[in-house]
Protein backbone atom coordinates (compact mmCIF):
# COMPACT_ATOMS: atom_id res chain seq x y z
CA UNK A 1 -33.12 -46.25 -17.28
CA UNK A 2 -35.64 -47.77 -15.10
CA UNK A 3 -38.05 -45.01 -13.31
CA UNK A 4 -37.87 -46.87 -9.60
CA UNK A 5 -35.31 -49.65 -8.72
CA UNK A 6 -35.25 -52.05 -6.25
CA UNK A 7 -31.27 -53.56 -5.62
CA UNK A 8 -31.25 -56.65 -3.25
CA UNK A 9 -34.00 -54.92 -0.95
CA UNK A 10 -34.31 -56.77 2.33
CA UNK A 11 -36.60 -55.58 5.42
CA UNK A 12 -36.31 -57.13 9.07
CA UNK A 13 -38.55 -56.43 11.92
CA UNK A 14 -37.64 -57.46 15.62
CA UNK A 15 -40.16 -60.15 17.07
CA UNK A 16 -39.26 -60.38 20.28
CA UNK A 17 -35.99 -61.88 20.51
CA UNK A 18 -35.70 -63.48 16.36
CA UNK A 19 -35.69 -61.26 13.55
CA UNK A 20 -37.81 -61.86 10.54
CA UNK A 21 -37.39 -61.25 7.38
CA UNK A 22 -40.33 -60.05 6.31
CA UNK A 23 -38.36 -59.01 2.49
CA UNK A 24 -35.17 -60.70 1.88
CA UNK A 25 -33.48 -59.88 -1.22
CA UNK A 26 -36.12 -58.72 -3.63
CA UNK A 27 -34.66 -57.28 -6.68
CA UNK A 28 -36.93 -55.40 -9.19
CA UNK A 29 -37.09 -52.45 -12.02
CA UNK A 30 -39.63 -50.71 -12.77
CA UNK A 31 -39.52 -48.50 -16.13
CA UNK A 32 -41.88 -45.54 -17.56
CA UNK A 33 -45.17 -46.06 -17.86
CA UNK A 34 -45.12 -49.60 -17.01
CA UNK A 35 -46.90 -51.89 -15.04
CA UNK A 36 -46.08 -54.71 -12.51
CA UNK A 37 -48.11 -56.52 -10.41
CA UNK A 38 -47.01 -58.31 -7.51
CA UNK A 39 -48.90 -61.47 -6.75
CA UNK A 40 -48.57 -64.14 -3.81
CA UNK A 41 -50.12 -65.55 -0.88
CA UNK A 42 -50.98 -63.22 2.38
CA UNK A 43 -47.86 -62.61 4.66
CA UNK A 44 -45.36 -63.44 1.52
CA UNK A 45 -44.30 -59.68 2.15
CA UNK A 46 -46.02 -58.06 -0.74
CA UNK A 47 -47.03 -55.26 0.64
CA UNK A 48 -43.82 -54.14 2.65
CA UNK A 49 -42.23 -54.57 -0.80
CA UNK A 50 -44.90 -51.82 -1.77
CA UNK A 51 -44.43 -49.69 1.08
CA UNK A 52 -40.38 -49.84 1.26
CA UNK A 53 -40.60 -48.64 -2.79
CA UNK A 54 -43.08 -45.98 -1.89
CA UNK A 55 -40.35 -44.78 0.80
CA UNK A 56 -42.59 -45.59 3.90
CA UNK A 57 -40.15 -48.06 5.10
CA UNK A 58 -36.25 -48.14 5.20
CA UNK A 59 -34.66 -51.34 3.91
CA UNK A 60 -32.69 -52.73 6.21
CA UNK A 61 -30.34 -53.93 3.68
CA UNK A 62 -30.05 -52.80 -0.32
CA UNK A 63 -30.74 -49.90 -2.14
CA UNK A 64 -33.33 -48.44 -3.43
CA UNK A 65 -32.70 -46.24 -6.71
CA UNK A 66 -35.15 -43.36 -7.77
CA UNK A 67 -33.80 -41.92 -11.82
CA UNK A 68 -30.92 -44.35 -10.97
CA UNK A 69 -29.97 -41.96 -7.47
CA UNK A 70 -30.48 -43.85 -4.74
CA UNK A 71 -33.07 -42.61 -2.37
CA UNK A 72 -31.25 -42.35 1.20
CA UNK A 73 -29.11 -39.93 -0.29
CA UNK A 74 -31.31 -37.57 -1.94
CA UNK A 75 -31.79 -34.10 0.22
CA UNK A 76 -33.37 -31.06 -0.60
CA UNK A 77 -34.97 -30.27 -3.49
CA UNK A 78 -34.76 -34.07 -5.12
CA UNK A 79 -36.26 -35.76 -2.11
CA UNK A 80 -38.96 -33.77 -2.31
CA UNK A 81 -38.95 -34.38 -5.64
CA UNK A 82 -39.16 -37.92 -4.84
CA UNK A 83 -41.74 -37.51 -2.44
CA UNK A 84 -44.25 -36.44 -4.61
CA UNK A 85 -43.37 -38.87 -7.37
CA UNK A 86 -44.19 -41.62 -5.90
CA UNK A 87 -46.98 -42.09 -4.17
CA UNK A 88 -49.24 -44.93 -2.61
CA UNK A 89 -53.13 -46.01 -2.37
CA UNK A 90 -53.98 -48.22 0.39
CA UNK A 91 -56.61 -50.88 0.67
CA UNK A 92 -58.64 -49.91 2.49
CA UNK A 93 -60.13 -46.46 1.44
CA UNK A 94 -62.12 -45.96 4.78
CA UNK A 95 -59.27 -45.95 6.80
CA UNK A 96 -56.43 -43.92 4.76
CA UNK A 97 -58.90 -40.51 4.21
CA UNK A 98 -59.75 -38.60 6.98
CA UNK A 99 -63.49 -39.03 8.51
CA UNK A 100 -63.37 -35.01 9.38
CA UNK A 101 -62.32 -33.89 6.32
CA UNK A 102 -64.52 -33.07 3.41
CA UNK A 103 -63.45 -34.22 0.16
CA UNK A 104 -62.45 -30.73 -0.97
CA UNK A 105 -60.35 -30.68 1.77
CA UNK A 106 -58.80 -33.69 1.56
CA UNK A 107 -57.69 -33.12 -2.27
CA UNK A 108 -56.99 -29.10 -1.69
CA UNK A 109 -54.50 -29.60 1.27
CA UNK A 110 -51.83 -31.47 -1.02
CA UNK A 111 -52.41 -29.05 -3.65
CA UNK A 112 -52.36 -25.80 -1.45
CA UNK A 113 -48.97 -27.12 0.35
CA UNK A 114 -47.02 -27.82 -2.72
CA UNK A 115 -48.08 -24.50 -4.41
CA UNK A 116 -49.26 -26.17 -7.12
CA UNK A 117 -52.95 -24.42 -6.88
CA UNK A 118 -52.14 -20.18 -6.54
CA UNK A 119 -55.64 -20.12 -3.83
CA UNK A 120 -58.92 -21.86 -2.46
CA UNK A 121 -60.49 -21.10 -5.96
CA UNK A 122 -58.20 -22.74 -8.11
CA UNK A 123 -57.70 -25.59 -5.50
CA UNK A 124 -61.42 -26.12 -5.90
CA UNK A 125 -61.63 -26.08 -10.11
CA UNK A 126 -58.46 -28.45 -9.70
CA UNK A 127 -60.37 -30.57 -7.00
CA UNK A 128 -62.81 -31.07 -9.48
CA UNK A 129 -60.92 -31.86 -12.22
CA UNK A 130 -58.94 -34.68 -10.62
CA UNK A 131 -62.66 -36.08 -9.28
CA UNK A 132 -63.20 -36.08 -12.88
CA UNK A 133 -60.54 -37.86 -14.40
CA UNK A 134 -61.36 -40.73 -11.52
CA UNK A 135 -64.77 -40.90 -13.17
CA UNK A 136 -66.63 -39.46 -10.05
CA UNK A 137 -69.46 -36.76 -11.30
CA UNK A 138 -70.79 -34.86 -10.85
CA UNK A 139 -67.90 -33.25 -8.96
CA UNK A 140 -69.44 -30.50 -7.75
CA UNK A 141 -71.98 -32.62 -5.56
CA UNK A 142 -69.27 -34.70 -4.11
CA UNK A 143 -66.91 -32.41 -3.47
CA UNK A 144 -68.62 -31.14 0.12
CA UNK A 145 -69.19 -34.97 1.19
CA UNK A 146 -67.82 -36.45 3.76
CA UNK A 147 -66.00 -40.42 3.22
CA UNK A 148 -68.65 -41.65 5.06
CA UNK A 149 -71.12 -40.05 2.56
CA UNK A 150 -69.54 -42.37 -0.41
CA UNK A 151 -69.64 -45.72 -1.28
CA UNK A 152 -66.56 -47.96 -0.84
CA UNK A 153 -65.79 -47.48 -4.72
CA UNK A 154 -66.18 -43.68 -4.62
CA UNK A 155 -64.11 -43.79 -1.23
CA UNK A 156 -61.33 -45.66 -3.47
CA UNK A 157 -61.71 -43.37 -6.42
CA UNK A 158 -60.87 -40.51 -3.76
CA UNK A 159 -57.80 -42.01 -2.43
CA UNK A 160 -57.03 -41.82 -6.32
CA UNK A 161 -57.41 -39.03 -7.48
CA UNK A 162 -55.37 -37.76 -3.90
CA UNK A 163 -52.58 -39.46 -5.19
CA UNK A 164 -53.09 -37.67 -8.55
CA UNK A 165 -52.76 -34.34 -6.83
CA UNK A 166 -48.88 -33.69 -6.79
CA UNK A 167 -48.53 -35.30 -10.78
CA UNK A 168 -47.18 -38.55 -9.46
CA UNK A 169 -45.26 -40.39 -11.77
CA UNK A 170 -45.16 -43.79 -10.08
CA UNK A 171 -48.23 -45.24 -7.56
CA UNK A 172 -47.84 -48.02 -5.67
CA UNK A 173 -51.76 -49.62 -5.29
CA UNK A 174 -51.95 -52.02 -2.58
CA UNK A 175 -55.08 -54.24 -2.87
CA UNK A 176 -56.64 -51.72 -4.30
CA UNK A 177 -59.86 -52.91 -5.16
CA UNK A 178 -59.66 -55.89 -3.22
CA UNK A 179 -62.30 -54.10 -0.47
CA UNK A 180 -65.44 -53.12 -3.25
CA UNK A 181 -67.71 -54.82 -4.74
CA UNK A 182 -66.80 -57.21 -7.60
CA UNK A 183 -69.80 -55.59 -10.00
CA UNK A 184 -66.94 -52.29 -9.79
CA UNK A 185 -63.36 -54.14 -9.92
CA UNK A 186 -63.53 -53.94 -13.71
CA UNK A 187 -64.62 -49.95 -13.30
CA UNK A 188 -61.66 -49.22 -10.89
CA UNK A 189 -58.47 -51.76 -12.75
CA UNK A 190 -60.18 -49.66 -16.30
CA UNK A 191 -59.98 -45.99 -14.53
CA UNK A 192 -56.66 -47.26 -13.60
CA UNK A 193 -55.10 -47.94 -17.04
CA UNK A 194 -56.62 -45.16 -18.18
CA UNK A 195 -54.56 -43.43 -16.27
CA UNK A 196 -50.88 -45.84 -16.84
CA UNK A 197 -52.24 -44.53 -21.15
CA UNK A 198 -52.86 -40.93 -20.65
CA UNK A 199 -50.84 -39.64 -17.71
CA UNK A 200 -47.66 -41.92 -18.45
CA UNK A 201 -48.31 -43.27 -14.41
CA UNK A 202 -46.15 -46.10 -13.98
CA UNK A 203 -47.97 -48.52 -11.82
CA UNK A 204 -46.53 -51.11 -8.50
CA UNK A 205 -49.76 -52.85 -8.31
CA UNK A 206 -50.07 -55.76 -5.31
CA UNK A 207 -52.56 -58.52 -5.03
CA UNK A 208 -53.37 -62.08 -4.01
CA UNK A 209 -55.42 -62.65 -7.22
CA UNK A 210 -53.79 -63.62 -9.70
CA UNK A 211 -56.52 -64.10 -12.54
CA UNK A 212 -57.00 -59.68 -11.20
CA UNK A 213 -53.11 -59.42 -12.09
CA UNK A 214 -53.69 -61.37 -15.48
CA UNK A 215 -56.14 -58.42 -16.72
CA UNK A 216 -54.40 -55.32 -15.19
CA UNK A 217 -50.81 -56.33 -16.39
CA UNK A 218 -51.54 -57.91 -19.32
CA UNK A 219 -49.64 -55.89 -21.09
CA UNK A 220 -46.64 -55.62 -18.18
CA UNK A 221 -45.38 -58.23 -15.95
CA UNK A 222 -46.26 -60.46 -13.48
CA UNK A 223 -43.90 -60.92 -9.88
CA UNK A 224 -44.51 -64.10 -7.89
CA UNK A 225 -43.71 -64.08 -4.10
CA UNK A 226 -43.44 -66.64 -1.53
CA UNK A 227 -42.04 -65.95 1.97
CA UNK A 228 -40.56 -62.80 1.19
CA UNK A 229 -38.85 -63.83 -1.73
CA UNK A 230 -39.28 -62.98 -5.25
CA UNK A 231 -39.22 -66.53 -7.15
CA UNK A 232 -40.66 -65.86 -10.44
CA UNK A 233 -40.89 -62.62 -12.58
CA UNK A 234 -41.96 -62.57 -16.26
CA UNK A 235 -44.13 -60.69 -19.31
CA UNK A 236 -47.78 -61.39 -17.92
CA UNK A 237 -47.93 -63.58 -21.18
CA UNK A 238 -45.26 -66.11 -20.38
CA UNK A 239 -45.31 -66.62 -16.70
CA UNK A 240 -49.65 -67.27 -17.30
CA UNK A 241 -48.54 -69.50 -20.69
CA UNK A 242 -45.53 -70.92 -19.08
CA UNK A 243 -44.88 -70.90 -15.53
CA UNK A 244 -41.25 -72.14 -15.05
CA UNK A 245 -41.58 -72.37 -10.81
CA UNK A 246 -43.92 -74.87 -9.35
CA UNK A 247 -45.39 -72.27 -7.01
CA UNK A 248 -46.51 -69.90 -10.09
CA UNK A 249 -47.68 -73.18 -11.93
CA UNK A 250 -50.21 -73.92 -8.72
CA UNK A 251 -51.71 -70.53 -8.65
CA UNK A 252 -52.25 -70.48 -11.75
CA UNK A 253 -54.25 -74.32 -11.78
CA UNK A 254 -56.18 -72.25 -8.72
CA UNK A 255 -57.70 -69.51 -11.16
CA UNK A 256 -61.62 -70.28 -11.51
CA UNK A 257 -62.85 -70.07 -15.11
CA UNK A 258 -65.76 -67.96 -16.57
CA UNK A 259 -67.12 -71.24 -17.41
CA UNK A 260 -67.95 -73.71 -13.94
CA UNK A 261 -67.98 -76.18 -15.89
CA UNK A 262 -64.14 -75.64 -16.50
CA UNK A 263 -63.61 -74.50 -13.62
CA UNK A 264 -65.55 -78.33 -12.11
CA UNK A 265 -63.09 -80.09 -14.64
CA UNK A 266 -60.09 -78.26 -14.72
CA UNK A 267 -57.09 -80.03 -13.38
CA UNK A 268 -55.10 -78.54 -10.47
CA UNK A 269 -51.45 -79.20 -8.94
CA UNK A 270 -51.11 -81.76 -6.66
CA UNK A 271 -48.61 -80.10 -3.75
CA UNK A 272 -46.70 -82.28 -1.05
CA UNK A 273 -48.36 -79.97 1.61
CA UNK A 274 -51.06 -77.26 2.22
CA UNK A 275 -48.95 -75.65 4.88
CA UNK A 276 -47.30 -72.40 4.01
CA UNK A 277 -43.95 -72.12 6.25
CA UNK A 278 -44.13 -69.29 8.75
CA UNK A 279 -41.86 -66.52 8.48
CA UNK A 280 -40.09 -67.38 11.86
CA UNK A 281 -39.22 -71.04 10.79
CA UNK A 282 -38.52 -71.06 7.44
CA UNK A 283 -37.18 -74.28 6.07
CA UNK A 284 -33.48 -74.69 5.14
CA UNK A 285 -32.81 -74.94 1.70
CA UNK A 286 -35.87 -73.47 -1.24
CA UNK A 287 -38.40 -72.31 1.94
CA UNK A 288 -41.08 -74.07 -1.04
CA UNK A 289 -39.26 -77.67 -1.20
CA UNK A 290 -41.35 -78.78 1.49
CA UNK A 291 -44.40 -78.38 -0.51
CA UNK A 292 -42.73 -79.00 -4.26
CA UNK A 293 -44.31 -81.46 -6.34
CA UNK A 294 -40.75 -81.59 -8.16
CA UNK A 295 -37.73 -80.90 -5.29
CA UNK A 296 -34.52 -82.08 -5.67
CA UNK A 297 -34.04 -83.90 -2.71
CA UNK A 298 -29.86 -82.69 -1.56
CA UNK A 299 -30.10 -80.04 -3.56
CA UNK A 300 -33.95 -78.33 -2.85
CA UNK A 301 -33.65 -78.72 0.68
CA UNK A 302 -30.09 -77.50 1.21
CA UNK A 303 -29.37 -74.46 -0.76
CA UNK A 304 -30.93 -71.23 -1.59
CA UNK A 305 -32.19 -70.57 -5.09
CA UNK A 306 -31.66 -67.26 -6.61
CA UNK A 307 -33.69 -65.42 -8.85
CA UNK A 308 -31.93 -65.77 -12.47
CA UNK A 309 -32.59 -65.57 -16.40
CA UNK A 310 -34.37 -68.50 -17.33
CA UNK A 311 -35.95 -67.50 -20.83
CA UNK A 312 -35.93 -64.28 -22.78
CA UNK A 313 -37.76 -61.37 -20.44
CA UNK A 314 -38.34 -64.53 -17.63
CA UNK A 315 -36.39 -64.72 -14.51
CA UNK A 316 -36.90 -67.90 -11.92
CA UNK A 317 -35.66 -68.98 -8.47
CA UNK A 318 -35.66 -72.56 -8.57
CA UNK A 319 -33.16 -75.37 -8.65
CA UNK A 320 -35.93 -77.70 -11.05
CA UNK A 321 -37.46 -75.37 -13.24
CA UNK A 322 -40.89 -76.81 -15.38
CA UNK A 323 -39.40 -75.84 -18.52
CA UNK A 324 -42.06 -77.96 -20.27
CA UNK A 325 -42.01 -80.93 -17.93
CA UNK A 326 -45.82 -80.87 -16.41
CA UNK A 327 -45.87 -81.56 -12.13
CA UNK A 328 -48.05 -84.08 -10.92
CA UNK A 329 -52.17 -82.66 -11.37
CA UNK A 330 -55.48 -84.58 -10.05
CA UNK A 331 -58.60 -83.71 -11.07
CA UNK A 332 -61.17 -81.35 -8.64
């Protein structure tokens, strides 16, 4: 049974007088221990995906399921429950810890509320134990700082190890090391799968980089959204071997190489346009025909595709799937 499931999940927000859909029919399980990331382009509704899983938003259509019960109708005891199963780090670490709290009080307050330290004492040796297992020490000299005190890593490694405070089983990372330094990516995405191995922490992770979802899913699965929509999903293995939608095929031509010299060389789709539709006059039809290297003209720019089995463990929205067949690349 699949920890946290999303069933035809669509979110709408009013823009003056037009409604957007900002999510429109996303569709995604998410089992024990596992790890998806969702990739895309900014605006393609990646993180409102994150953020309607991690209960912040209400879809305004579908369900969402939580231990197969579906989340609006949890009270009680299980929504709480919920609640402190799933929980969320934001980008930007700065922002989502607050500049008047210490970090003891930051981690303690969680801890204190749900009972699950008995005082200020054993709030403080659990404080430091969860600034441990983030790979901040030494604890004890961090502990009294305030965010601004920390670097943008040790700010993120925080927001961490706050999530880590109610014994989450599910964490929806949004960009989360998208705002440090490069030199401490590898540092963070390793603390992080450290944690998916030991603690069993099933992980929604969301970024526009997909060579960054290549090494943190490896071993999960990649999503691919474009303008709300979910159009590819796959083992991180076969969508980066074998990209069956033309959009996943171009990202992937787009990741840089260790090597420039590849990287100088290396061949890249050719797409009909550069433009990526905006959300409030979306195209009829596959909202990517317009900038398909392989549409169907009739049947592209008319109907809807919807995301289906393709290949074993490999789902696709797309009327003209690659399956082997190569779109048209130009050297860069």
């Amino acid at each position: 049974m699949a920890l946290l499931e999303l069933k035809r999940v669509s979110r709408c927000f009013q823009q003056k007088r037009q409604v957007v859909r900002a999510v429109d029919q996303v569709s995604l399980a998410i089992a024990p221990r596992e790890i998806v990331c969702l990739v895309g382009e900014s605006g393609c509704g990646k993180t409102t995906t994150g953020k309607l899983a991690a209960g912040l938003l209400e879809p305004s259509e579908g369900k969402i399921l939580f231990e197969g019960k579906e989340v609006a109708h949890l009270q009680g005891a299980e929504f709480a429950r919920y609640r402190r199963a799933v929980q969320m780090v934001h980008q930007d670490p700065f922002s989502s810890l607050n500049p008047v709290r210490t970090i003891y009080q930051t981690l303690s307050a969680p801890l204190l509320y749900h009972r699950l330290a008995a005082d200020e004492r054993a709030a403080r040796r659990r404080a430091i134990e969860l600034l441990e297992l983030v790979d901040l020490t030494p604890a004890e000299e961090i502990l009294d700082k305030f965010p601004h005190q920390l670097s943008g890593g040790q700010r993120q490694r925080v927001a961490v190890a706050r999530a880590l405070t109610v014994n989450p089983q599910f964490i929806v990372a949004d960009e989360a090391v998208s705002m440090v330094d490069v030199s401490i990516r590898a540092s963070l995405l390793n603390m992080l799968l450290r944690l998916n191995r030991e603690l069993g922490v099933s992980f929604l992770f969301i970024t526009h980089d997909l060579a960054l979802a290549r090494y943190f899913a490896r071993e999960g699965r990649i999503g691919v959204m474009y303008t709300g929509r979910l159009v590819e999903l796959a083992r991180t293995p076969n969508l980066i071997r074998q990209p069956q939608h033309p959009y996943t095929a171009a990202l992937i031509s787009a990741i840089p190489e260790a090597d420039p010299r590849i990287t100088r060389t290396k061949e890249r789709i050719r797409l009909r346009s550069d433009d990526v539709p905006r959300l409030t006059d979306l195209p009829p039809g596959c909202h990517f025909h317009p900038r398909c290297p392989v549409w169907v003209e009739g049947k592209c720019d008319r109907m809807q595709p919807a995301l289906a089995p393709l290949l074993p463990d490999h789902a696709v929205a797309c009327h003209a799937p690659l399956d082997g067949r190569a779109p048209e690349r130009t050297e860069v």
